[in-house]
Protein backbone atom coordinates (compact mmCIF):
# COMPACT_ATOMS: atom_id res chain seq x y z
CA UNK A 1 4.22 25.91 8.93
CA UNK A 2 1.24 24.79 6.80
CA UNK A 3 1.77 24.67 3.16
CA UNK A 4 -0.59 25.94 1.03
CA UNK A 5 -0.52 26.09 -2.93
CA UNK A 6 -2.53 27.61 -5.54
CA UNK A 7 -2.32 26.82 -9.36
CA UNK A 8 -4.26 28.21 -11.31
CA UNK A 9 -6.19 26.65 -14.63
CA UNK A 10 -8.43 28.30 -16.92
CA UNK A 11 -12.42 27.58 -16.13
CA UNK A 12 -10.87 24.71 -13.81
CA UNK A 13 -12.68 22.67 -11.28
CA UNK A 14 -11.56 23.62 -7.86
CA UNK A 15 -10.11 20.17 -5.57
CA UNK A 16 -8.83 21.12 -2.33
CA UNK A 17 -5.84 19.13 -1.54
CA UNK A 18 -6.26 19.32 2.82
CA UNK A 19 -4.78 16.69 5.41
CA UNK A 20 -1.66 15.78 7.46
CA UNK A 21 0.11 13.10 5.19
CA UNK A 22 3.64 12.47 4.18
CA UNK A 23 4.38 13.36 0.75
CA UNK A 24 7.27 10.89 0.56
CA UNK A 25 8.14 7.19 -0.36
CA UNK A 26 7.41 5.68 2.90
CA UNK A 27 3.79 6.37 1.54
CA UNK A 28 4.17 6.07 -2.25
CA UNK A 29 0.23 5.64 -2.65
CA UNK A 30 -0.35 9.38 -1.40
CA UNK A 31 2.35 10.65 -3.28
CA UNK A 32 1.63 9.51 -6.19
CA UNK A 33 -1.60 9.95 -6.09
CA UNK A 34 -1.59 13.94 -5.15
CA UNK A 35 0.93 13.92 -7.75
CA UNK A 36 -2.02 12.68 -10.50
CA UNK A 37 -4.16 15.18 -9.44
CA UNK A 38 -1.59 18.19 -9.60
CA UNK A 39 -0.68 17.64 -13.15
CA UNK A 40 -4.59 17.25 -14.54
CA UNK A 41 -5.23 19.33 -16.54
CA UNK A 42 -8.63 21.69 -16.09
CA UNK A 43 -8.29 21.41 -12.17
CA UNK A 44 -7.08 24.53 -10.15
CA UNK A 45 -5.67 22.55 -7.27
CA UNK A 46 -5.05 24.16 -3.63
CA UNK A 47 -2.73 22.17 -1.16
CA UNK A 48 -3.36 22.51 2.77
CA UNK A 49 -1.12 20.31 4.47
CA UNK A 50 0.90 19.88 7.67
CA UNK A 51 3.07 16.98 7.22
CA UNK A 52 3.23 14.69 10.53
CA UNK A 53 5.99 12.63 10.15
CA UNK A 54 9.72 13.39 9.51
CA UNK A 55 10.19 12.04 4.99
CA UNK A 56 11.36 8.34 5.22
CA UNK A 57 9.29 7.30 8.12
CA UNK A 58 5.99 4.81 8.32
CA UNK A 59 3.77 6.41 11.67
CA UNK A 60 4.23 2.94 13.39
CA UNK A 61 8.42 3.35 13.03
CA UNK A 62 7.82 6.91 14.21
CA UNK A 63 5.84 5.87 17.04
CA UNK A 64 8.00 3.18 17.99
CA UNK A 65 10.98 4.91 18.71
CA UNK A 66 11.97 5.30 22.58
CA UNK A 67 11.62 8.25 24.29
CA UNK A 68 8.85 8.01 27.19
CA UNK A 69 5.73 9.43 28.31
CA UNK A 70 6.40 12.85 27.62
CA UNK A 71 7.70 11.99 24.01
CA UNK A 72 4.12 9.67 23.50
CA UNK A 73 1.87 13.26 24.70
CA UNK A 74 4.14 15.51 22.81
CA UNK A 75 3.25 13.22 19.88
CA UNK A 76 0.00 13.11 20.59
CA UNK A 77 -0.94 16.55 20.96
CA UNK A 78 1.26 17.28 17.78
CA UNK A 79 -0.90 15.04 16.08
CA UNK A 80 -4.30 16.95 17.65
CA UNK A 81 -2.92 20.58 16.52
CA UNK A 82 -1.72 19.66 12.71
CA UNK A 83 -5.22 18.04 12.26
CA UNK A 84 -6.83 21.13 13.86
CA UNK A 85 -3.95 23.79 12.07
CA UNK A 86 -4.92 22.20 8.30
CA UNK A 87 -8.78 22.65 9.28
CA UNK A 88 -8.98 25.79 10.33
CA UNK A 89 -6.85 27.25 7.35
CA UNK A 90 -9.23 25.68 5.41
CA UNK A 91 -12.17 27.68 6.87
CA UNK A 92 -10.21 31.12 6.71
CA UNK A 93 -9.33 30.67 2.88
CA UNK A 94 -12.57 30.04 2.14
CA UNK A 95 -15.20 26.66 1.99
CA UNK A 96 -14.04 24.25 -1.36
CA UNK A 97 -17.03 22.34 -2.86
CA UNK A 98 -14.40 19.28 -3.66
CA UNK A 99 -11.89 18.01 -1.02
CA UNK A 100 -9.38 15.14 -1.36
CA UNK A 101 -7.82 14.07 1.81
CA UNK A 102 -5.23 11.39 1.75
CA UNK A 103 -4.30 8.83 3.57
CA UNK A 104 -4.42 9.00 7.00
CA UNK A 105 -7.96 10.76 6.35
CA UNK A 106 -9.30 9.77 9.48
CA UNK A 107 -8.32 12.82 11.56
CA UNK A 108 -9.79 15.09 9.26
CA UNK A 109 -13.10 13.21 8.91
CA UNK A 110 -13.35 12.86 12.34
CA UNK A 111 -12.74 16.88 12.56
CA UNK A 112 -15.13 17.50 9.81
CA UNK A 113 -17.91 15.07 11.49
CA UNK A 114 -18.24 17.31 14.39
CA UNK A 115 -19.50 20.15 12.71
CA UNK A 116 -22.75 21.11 11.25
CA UNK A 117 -23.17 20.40 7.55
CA UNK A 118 -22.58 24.04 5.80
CA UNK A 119 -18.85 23.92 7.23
CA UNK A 120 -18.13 20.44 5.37
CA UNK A 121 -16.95 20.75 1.51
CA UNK A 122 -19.82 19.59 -0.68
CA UNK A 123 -18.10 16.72 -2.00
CA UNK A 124 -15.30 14.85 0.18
CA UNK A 125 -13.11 12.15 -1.23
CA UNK A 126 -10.72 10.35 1.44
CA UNK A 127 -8.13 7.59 1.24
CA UNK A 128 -8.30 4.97 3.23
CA UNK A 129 -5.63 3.27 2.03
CA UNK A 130 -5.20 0.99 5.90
CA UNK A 131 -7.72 1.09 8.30
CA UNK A 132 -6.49 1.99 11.52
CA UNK A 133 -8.84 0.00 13.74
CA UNK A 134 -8.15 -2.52 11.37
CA UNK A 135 -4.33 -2.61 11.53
CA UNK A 136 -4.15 -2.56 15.11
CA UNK A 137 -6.65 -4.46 16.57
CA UNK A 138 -7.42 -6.98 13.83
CA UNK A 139 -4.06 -7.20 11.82
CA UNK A 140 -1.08 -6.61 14.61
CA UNK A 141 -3.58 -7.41 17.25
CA UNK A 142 -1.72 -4.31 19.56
CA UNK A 143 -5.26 -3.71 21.50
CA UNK A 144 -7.79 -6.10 22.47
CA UNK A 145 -10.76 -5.61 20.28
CA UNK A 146 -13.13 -5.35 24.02
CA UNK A 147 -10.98 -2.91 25.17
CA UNK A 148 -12.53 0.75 25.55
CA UNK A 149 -9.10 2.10 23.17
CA UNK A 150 -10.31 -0.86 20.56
CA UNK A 151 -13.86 0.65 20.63
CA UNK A 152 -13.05 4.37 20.67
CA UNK A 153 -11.20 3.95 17.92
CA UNK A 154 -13.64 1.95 16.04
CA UNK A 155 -16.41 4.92 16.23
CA UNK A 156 -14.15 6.92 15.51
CA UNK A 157 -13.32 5.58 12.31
CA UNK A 158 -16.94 4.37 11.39
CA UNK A 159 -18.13 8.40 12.10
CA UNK A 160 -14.74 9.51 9.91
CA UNK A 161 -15.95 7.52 6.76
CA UNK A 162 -19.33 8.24 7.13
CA UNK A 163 -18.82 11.52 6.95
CA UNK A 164 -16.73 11.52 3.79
CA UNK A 165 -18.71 11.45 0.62
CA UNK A 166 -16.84 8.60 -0.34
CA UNK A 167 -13.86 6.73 0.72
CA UNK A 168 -11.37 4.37 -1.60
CA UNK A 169 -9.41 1.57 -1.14
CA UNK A 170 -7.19 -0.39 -3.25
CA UNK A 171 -9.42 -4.19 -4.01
CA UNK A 172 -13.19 -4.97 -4.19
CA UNK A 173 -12.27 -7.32 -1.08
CA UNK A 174 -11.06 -4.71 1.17
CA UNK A 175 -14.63 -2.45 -0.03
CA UNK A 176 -16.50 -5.37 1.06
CA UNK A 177 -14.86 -5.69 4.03
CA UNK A 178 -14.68 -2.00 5.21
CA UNK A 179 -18.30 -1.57 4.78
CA UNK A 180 -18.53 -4.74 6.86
CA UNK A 181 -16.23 -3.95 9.78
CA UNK A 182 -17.94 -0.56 9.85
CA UNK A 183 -21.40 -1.54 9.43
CA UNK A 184 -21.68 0.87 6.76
CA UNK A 185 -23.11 1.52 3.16
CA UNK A 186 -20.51 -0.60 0.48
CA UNK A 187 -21.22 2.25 -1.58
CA UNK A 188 -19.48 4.79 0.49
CA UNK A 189 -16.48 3.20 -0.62
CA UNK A 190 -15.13 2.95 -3.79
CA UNK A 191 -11.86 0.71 -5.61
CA UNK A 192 -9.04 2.77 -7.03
CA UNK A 193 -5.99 0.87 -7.36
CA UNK A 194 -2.32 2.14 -5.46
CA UNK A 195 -0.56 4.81 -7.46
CA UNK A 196 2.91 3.55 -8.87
CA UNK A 197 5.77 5.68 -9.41
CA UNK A 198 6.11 4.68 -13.77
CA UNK A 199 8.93 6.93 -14.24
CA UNK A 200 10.80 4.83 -11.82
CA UNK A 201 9.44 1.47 -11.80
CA UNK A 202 9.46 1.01 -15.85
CA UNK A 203 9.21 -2.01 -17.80
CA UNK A 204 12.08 -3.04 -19.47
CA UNK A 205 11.76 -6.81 -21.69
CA UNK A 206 12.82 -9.72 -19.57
CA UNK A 207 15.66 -12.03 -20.96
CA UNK A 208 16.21 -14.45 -18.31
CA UNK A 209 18.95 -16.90 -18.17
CA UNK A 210 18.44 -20.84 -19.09
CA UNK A 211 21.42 -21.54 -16.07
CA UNK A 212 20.53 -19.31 -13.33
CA UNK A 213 17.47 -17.68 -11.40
CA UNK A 214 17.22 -14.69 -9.20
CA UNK A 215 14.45 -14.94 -6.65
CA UNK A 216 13.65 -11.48 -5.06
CA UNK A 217 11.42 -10.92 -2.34
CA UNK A 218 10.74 -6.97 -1.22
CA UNK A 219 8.60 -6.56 1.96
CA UNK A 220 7.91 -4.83 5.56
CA UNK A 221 7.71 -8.50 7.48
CA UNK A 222 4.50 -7.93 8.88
CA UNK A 223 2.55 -10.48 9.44
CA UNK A 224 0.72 -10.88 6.09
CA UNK A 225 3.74 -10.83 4.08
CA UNK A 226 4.32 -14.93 5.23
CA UNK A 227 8.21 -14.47 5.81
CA UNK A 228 8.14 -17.43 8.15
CA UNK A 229 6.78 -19.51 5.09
CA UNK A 230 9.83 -17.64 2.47
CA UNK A 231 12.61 -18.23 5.47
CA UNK A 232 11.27 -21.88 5.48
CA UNK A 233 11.27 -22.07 1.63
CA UNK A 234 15.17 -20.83 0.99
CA UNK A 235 16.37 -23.29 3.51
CA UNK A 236 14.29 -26.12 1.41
CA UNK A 237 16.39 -24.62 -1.57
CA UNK A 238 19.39 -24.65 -0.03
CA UNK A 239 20.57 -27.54 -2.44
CA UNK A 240 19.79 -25.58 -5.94
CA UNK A 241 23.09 -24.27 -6.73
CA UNK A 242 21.55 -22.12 -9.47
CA UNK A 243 18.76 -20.42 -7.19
CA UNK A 244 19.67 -16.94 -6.00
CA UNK A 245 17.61 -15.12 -3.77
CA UNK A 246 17.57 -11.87 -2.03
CA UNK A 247 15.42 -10.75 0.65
CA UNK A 248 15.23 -6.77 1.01
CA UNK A 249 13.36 -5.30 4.07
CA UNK A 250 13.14 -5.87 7.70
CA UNK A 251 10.19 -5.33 10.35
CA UNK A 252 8.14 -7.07 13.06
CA UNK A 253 8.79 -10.62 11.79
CA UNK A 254 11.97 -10.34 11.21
CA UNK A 255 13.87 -11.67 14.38
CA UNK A 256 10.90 -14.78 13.76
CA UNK A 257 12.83 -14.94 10.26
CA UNK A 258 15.93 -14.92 11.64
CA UNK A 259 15.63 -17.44 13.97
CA UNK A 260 14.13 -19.82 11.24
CA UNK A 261 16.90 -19.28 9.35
CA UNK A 262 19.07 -19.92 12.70
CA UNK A 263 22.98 -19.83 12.77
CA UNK A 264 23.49 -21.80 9.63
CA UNK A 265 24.97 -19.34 6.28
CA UNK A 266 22.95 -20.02 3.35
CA UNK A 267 25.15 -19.52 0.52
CA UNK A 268 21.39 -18.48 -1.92
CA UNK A 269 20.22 -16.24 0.49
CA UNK A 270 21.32 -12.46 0.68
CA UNK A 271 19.33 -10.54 2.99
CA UNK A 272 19.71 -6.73 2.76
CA UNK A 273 17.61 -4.83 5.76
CA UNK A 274 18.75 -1.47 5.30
CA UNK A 275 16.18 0.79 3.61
CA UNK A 276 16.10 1.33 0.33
CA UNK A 277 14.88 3.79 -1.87
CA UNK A 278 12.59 3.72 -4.65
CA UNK A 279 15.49 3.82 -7.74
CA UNK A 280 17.01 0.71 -5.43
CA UNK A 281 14.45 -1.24 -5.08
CA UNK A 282 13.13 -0.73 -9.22
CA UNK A 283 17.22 -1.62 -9.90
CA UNK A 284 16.72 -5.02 -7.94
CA UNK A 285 13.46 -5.96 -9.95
CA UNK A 286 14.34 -5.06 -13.43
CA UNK A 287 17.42 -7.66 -12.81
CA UNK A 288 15.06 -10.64 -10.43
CA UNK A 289 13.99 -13.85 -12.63
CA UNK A 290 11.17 -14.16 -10.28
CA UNK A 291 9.42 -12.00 -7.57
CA UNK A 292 7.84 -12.94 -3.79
CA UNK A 293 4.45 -11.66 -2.91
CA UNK A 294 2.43 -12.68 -0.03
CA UNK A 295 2.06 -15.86 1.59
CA UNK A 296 -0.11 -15.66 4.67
CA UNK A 297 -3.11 -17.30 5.30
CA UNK A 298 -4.94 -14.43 7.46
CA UNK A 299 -7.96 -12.50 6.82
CA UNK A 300 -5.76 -9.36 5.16
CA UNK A 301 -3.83 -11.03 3.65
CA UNK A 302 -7.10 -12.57 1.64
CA UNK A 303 -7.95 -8.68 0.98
CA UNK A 304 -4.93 -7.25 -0.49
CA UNK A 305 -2.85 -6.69 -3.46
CA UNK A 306 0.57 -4.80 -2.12
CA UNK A 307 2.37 -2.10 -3.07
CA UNK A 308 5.40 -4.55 -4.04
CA UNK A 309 3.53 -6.74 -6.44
CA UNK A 310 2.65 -3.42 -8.30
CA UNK A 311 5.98 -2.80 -9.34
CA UNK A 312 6.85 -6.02 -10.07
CA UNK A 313 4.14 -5.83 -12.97
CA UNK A 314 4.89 -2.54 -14.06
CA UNK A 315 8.21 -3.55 -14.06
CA UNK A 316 7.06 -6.73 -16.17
CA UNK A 317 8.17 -9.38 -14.05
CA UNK A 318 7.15 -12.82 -13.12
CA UNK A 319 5.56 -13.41 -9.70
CA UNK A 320 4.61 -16.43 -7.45
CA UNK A 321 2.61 -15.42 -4.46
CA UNK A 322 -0.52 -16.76 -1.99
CA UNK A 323 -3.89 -18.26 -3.23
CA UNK A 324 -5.73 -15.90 -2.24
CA UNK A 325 -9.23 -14.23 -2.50
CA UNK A 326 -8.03 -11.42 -4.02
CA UNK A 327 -5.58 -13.00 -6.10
CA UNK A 328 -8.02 -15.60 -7.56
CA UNK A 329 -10.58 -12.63 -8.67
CA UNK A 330 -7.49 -10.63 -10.53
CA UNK A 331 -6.46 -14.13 -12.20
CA UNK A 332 -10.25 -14.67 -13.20
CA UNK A 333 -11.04 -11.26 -14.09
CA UNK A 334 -7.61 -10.84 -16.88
CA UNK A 335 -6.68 -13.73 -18.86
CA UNK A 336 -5.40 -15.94 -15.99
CA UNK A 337 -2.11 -16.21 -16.37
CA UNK A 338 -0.86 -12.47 -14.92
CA UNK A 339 1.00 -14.60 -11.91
CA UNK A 340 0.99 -17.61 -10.11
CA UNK A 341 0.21 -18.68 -7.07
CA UNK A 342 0.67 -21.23 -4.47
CA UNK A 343 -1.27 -22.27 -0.97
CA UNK A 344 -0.56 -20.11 1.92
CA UNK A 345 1.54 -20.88 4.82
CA UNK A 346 3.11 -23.82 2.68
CA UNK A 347 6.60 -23.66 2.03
CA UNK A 348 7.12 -26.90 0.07
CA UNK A 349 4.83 -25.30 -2.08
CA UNK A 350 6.55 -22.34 -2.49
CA UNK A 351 9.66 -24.01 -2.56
CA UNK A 352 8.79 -26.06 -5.31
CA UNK A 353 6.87 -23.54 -7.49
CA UNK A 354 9.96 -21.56 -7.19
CA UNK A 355 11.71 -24.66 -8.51
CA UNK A 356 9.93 -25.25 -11.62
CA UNK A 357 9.93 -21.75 -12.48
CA UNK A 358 14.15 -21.71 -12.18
CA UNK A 359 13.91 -24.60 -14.55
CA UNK A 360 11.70 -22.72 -17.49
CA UNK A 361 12.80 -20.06 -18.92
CA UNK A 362 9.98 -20.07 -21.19
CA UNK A 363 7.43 -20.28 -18.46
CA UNK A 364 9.26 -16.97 -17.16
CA UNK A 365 9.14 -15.37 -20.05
CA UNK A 366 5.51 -15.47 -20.83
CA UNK A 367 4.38 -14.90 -16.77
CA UNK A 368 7.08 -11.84 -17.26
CA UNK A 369 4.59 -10.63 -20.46
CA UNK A 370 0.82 -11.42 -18.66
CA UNK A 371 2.08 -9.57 -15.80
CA UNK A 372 2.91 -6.21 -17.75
CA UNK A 373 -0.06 -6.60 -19.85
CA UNK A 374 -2.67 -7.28 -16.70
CA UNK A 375 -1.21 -3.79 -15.05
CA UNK A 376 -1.48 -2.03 -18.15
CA UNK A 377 -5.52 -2.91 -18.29
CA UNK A 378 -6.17 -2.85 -14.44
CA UNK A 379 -3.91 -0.97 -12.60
CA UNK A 380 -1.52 1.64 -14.37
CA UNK A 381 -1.91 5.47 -13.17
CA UNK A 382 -3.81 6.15 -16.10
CA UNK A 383 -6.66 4.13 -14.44
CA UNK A 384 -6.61 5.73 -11.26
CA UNK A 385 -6.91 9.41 -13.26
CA UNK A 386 -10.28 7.68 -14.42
CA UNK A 387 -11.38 6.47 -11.10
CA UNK A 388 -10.27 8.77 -8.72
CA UNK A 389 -10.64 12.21 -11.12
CA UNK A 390 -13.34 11.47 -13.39
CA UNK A 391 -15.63 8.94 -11.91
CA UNK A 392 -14.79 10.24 -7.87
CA UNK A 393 -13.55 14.02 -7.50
CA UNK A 394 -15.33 15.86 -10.68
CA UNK A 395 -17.79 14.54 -11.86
């Protein structure tokens, strides 16, 4: 069943809310995001959506699990008829000058770049939060970029966000490098930094403890997150007595972490890889000393700012993660001291950052403070209500 909502607002701008997305926390971004819009005020919002995916579940966990051919083409054409279902609801309740379609956008692009201009909204505004094309063929390297899948999907994509009136993504890196990849305009893509959930992920003032140090590291163990690099790191730590460190998540790299880590028990390390929720995962920040970003030296990783290190500065908490592009313009572009970082795919590095910072409270303390103040100018929700509302969908 599509669901379709109407709220109404005096003299309000009309946005069309239309895609197949999960409104859930395996996509906080989206949800967060649609949420934002919803409660603006002056809009009259309208919601056409067929969600895709069962709540909980990231598409490449969904398409992972076993069941055959016949599950794969069930899936497939599933896929083809939401897409098609949200569309054509659109046309019967009437063309929308202003259209946001979340992440994944591309299937409605690549709908809407079929037709003949007078059936397109006037003004369409997509997420494109991950590339596709990008994430499987350049990222998890799952098709050969010469194969004919690797190239279909690559027009595809370039057609979908040509079509859109604009497209965002989360850094200035990843806008350069979509409109590279795509050999498209950089201005039909725009930056609007990941919507946080701040009534979960709050900041609360960190103390710290002169005696002790809780390292936390929250991730999906693909391969930009540089697990092999953390796995290496705790074992060079195994001697500090006073490091703790827990490791929540679990994923592609994880039986390569495991088998770092081999048979040996490593009385710092607890490594939770159940899923946890939102409320869990704020809990284990608003008690960590310091907080694990990304350590990989690959081309995304150079690109991206993740969900993760978001809430550890909303939450107000140091960080130590990779020298990277993107982390080198957010360091020169606030007052340079937001987080700290360390070369990738080094684990003495890490290990010994990670060491100095156990031994300074102080130095804790005021990384804890430049974090909380750097998302407060750059990246809190009130600056995606500029970006995306203001500058993108109105005006």
């Amino acid at each position: 069943m599509i669901a379709g909502s109407d709220s109404a607002a005096s003299a309000g701008r009309a946005v069309n809310i239309l895609g197949v997305y999960s409104y859930s926390d395996a996509y906080p971004n989206t949800k967060f995001v649609i949420d934002l819009i919803r409660n603006t005020r002056g809009l009259a919002i309208r919601e056409i959506c067929k969600p895709l995916l069962p709540k909980q579940l990231h598409f490449h966990q969904y398409a992972a699990r076993s069941g055959g051919v016949f599950r794969k083409v069930r899936m497939a054409a599933r896929t083809v008829y939401c897409h098609l279902s949200v569309v054509i609801r659109y046309w019967i309740r009437g063309r929308e000058q202003i259209v946001y379609a979340p992440y994944p956008a591309v299937g409605v692009l690549a709908i809407f770049s079929c037709l003949p201009r007078f059936l397109r909204p006037e003004r369409l505004v997509a997420e494109a939060f991950l590339s596709i094309y990008d994430m499987a063929v350049v990222d998890r390297k799952l098709l050969s970029a010469s194969s004919l899948s690797a190239r279909l999907l690559k027009w595809v994509e370039r057609r979908a966000y040509n079509t859109a009136t604009v497209s965002t993504v989360d850094t200035e890196e990843n806008r350069v490098y979509y409109a590279t990849l795509f050999d498209l305009p950089v201005t039909k893509f725009a930056v609007v930094p990941l919507a946080t959930d701040e009534t979960v992920f709050k900041h609360s003032p960190y103390v710290g403890d002169v005696h002790s140090c809780h390292v936390l590291f929250v991730g999906t163990f693909g391969p930009l997150q540089g697990t092999d690099t953390i796995a290496k790191a705790i074992i060079a730590l195994d001697s500090r007595r006073d490091i703790r460190i827990t490791v929540v998540g679990s994923g592609q790299m994880a039986p390569a972490f495991s088998e770092i880590l081999g048979n040996n028990s490593h009385h710092n390390l607890n490594w939770i890889t159940d899923w946890q929720d939102s409320i869990s995962v704020a809990e284990m920040v608003g008690s960590a000393d310091l907080c694990l970003g990304i350590f990989s030296s690959g081309s995304k990783a150079d690109r991206v700012w993740p969900f993760k290190n978001y809430a550890y500065m909303a939450c107000g908490r140091p960080i130590i993660t990779g020298d990277t592009a993107c982390a080198r313009r957010m360091l020169a572009e606030g007052d340079g001291g937001a987080f700290v970082t360390v070369r990738t795919d080094d684990p003495q590095a890490l290990a010994d950052k990670i060491a100095e910072l156990a031994d300074s409270v102080d130095a804790r303390r005021h990384l804890a403070s430049q974090a909380r103040d750097y998302y407060q100018k750059f990246l809190a929700n009130e600056t995606i209500s500029v970006r995306l509302i203001d500058q993108l969908l109105i005006n």
